[in-house]
Protein backbone atom coordinates (compact mmCIF):
# COMPACT_ATOMS: atom_id res chain seq x y z
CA UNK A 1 -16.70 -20.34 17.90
CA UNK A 2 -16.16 -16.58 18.40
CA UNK A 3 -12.73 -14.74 18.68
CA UNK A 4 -13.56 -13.95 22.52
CA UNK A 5 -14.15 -17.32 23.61
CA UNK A 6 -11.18 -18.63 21.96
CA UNK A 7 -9.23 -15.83 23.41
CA UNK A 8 -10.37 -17.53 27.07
CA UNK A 9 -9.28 -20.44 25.93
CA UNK A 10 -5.69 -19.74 25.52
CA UNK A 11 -3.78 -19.19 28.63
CA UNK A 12 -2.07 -15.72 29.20
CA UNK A 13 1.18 -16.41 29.30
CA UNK A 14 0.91 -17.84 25.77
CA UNK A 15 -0.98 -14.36 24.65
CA UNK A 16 2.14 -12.10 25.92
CA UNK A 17 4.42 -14.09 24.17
CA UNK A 18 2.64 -13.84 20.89
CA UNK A 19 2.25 -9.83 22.02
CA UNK A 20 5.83 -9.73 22.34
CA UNK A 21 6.62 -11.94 18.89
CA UNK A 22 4.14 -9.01 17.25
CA UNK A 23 5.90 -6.26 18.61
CA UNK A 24 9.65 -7.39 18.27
CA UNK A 25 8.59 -8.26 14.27
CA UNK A 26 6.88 -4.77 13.82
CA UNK A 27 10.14 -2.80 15.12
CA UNK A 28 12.36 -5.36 13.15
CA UNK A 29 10.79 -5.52 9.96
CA UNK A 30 8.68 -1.62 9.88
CA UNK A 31 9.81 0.81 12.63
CA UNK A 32 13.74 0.47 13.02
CA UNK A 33 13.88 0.08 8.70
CA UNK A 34 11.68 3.34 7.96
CA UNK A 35 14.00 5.30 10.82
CA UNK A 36 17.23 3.84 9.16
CA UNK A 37 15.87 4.99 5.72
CA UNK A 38 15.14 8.42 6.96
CA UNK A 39 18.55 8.64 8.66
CA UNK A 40 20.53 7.86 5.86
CA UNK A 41 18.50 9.86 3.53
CA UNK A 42 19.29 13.40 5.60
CA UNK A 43 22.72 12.60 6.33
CA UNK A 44 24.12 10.51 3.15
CA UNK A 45 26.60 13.02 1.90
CA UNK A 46 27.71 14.62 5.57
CA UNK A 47 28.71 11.26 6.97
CA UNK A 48 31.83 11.11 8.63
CA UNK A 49 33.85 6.72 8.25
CA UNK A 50 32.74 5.63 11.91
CA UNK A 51 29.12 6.59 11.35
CA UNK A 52 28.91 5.04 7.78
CA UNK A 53 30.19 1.76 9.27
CA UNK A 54 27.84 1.94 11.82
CA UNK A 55 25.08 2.68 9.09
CA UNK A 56 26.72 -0.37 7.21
CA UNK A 57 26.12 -2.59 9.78
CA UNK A 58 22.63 -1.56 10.61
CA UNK A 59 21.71 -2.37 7.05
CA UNK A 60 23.06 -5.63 6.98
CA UNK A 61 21.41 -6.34 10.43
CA UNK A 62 18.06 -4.70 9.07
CA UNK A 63 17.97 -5.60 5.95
CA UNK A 64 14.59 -7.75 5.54
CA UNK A 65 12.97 -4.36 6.79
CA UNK A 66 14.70 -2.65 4.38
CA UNK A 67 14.11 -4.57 1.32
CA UNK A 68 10.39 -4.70 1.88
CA UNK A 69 10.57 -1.38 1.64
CA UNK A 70 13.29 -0.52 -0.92
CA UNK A 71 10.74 -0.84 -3.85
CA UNK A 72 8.68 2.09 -2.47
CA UNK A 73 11.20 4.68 -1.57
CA UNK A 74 13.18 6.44 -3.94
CA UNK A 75 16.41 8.60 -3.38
CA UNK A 76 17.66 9.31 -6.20
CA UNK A 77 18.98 12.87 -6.90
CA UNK A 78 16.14 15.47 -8.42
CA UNK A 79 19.23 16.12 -10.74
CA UNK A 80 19.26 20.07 -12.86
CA UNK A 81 15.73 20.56 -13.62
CA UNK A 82 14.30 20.41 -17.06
CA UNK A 83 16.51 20.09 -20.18
């Protein structure tokens, strides 16, 4: 049993759903995270309260996407250069 013939076998309406599942988890958990990260990274230090608030409560709505990715970004400071 192939992957096309077992695509025919399921109806349609079942393959959009699972389309939409795929695409709602990919902007949850990759797309939305990565823009977040991005965001706060440029504008961390120029933030004004409202928009830190709103930050705040992306990254507690977000946060699976962000933890799965917390281990691979760093944003630390470069600090003064050698010592």
């Amino acid at each position: 049993m192939d992957l096309s013939s077992l695509l025919h076998q399921v109806p349609q309406d079942t393959l959009l759903v699972l389309l939409a599942y795929v695409a709602l988890g990919g902007l949850y958990l990759v797309v939305i995270p990565l823009a977040l990260f991005a965001w706060m990274n440029q504008r961390w230090h120029r933030m004004g309260k409202l928009e830190r608030l709103g930050i705040y409560g992306m990254v507690f709505f977000f946060f699976p996407g962000l933890i799965l990715f917390a281990p691979f970004l760093n944003f630390r400071l470069s600090g003064q250069g050698d010592v």
